[in-house]
N, C-alpha and C. Protein backbone atom coordinates (compact mmCIF):
# COMPACT_ATOMS: atom_id res chain seq x y z
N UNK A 1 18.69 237.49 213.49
CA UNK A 1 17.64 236.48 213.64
C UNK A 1 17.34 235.91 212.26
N UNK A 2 16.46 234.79 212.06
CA UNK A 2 16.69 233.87 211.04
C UNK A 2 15.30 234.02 210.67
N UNK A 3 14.60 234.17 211.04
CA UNK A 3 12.92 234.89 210.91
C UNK A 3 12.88 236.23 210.98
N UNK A 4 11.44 236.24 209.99
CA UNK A 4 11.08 238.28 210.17
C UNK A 4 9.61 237.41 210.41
N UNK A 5 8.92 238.27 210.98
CA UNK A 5 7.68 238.22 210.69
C UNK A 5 6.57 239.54 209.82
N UNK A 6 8.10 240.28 208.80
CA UNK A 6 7.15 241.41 208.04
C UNK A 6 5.48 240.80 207.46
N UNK A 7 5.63 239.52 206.87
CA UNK A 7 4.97 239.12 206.13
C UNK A 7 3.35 239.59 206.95
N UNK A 8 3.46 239.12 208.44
CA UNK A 8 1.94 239.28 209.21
C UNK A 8 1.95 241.01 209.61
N UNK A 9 3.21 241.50 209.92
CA UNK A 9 2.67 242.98 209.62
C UNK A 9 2.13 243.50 208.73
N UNK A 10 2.16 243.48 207.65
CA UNK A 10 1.90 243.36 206.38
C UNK A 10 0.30 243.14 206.10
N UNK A 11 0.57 242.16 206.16
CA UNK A 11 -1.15 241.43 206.66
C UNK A 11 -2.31 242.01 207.02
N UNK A 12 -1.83 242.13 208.72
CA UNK A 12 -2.71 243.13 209.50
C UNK A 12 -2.85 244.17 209.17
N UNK A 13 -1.91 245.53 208.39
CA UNK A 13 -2.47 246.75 207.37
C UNK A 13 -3.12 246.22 206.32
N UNK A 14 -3.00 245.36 205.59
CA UNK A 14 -3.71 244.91 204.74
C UNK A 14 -5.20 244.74 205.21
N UNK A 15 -5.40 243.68 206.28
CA UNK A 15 -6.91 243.83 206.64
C UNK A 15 -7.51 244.52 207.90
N UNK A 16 -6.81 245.87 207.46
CA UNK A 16 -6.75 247.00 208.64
C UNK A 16 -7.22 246.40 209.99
N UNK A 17 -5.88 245.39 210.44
CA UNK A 17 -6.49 245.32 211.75
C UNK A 17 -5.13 245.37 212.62
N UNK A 18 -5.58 246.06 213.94
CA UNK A 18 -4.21 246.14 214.92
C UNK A 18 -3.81 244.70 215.97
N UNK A 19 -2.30 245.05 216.07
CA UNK A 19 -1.97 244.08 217.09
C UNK A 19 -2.23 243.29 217.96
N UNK A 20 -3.37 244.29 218.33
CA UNK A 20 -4.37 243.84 220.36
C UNK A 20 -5.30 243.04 219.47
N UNK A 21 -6.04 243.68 218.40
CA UNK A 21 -6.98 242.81 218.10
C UNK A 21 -6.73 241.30 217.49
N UNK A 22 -5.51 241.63 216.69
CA UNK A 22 -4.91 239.99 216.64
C UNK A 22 -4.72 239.17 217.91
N UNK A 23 -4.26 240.04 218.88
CA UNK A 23 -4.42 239.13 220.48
C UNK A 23 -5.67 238.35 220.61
N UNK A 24 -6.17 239.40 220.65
CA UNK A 24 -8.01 239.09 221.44
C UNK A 24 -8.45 237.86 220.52
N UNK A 25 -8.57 238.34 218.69
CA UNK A 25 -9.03 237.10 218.07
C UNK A 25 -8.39 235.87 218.44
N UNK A 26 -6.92 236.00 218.84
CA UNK A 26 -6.01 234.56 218.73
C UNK A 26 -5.12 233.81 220.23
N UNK A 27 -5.84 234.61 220.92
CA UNK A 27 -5.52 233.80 222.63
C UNK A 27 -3.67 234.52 222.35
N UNK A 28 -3.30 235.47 221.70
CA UNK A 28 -1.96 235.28 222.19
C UNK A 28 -1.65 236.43 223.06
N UNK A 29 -1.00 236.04 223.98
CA UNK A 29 -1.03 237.27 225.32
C UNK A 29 0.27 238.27 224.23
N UNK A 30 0.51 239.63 225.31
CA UNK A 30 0.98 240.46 224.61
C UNK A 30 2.74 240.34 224.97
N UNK A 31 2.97 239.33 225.91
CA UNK A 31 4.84 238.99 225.99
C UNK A 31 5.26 238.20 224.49
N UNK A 32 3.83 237.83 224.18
CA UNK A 32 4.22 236.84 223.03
C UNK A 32 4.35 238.05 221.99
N UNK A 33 3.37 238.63 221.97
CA UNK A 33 3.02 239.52 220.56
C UNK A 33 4.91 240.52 220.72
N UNK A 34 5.01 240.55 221.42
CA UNK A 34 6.48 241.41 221.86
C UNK A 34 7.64 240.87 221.01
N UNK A 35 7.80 239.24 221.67
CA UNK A 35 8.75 238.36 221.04
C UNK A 35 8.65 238.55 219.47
N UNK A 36 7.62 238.77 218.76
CA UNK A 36 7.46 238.35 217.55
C UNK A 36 7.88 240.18 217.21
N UNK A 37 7.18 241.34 217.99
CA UNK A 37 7.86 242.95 217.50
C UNK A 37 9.29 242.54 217.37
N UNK A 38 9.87 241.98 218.19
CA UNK A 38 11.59 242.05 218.46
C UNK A 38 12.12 240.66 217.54
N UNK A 39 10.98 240.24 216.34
CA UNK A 39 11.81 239.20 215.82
C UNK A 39 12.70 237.78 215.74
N UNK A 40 11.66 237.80 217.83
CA UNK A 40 12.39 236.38 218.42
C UNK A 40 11.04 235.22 217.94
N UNK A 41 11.76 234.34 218.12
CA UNK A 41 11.04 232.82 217.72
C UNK A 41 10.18 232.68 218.80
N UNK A 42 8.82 232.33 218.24
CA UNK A 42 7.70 231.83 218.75
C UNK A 42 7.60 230.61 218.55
N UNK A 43 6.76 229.95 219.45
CA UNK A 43 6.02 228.06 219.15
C UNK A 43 5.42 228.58 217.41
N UNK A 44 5.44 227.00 217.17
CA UNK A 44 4.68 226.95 216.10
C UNK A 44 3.33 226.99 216.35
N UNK A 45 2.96 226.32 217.16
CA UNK A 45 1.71 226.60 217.86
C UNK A 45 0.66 227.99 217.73
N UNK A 46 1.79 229.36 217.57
CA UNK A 46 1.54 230.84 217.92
C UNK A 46 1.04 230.79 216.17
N UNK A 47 1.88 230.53 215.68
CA UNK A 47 1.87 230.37 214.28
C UNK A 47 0.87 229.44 213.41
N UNK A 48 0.25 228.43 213.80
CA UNK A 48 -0.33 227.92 214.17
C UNK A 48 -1.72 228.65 213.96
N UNK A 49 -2.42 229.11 215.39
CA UNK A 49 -3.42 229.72 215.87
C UNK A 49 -3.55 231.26 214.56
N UNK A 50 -2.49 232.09 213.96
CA UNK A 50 -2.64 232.73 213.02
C UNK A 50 -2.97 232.42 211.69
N UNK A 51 -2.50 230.96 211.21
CA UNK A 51 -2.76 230.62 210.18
C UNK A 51 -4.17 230.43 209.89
N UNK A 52 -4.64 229.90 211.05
CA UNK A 52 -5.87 229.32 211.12
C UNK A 52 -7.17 230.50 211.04
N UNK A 53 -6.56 231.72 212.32
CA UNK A 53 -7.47 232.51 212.05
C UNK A 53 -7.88 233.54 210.48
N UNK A 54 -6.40 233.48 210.11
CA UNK A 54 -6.42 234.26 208.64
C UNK A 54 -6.50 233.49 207.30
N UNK A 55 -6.78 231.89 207.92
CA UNK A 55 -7.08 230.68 206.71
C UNK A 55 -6.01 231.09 205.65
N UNK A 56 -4.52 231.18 206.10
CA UNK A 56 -3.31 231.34 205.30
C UNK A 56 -2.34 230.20 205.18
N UNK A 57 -1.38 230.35 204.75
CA UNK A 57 -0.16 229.13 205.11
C UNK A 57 1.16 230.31 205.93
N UNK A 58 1.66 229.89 206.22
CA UNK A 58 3.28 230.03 207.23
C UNK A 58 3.66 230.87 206.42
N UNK A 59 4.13 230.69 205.29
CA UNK A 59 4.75 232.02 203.99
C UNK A 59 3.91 233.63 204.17
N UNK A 60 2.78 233.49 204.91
CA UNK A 60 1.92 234.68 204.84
C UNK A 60 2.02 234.92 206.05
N UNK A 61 2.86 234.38 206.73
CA UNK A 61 2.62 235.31 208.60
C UNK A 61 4.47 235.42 208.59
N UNK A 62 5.27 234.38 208.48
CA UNK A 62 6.55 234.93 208.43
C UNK A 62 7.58 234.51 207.33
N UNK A 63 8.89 234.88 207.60
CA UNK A 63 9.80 234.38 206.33
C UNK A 63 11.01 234.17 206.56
N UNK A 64 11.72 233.56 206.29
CA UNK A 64 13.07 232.62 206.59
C UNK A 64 14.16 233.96 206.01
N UNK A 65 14.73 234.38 206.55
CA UNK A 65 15.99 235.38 206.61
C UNK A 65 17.15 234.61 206.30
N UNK A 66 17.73 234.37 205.16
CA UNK A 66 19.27 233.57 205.27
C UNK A 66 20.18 233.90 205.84
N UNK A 67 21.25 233.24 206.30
CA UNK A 67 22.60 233.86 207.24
C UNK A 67 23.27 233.88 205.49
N UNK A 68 24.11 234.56 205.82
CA UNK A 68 25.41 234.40 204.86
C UNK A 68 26.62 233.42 205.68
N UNK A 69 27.04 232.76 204.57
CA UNK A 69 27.93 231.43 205.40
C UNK A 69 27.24 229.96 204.91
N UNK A 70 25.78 230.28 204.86
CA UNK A 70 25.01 228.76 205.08
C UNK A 70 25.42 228.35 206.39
N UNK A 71 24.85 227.03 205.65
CA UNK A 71 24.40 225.81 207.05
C UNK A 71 26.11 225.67 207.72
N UNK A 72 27.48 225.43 207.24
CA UNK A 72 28.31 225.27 207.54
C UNK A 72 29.18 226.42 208.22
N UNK A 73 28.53 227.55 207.90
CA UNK A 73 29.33 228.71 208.46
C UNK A 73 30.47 229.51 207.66
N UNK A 74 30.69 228.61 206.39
CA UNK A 74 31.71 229.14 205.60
C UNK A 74 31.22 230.48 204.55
């Protein structure tokens, strides 16, 4: 996958708070919160609604994983 989202795990020990409660503060049900354990792509939207609640930018909830190859595959 081409995203991690360590950066918001991270986070949430940082301002000792758990998973559910990031739900509850941020409308995101828990199939979503799953997608993001297993490193699959969420709306920006999801991303979005976190930034806002933790008054952060995108760099502080997730982070761009490079492929090896680049954009062309080589």
């Amino acid at each position: 996958m081409s995203f991690s989202y360590k950066p918001l795990w991270k986070l949430l020990i940082d301002k000792d708070m758990s998973k559910k409660e990031l739900m509850e503060a941020t409308n995101i049900s828990k199939s979503t919160m799953d997608k993001m354990g297993r490193s699959e792509i969420v709306s920006l939207e999801i991303i979005d609604r976190i930034c806002n609640y933790f008054n952060c930018s995108v760099e502080d909830v997730i982070e761009h994983c490079y492929k090896e190859g680049g954009q062309d595959g080589k």
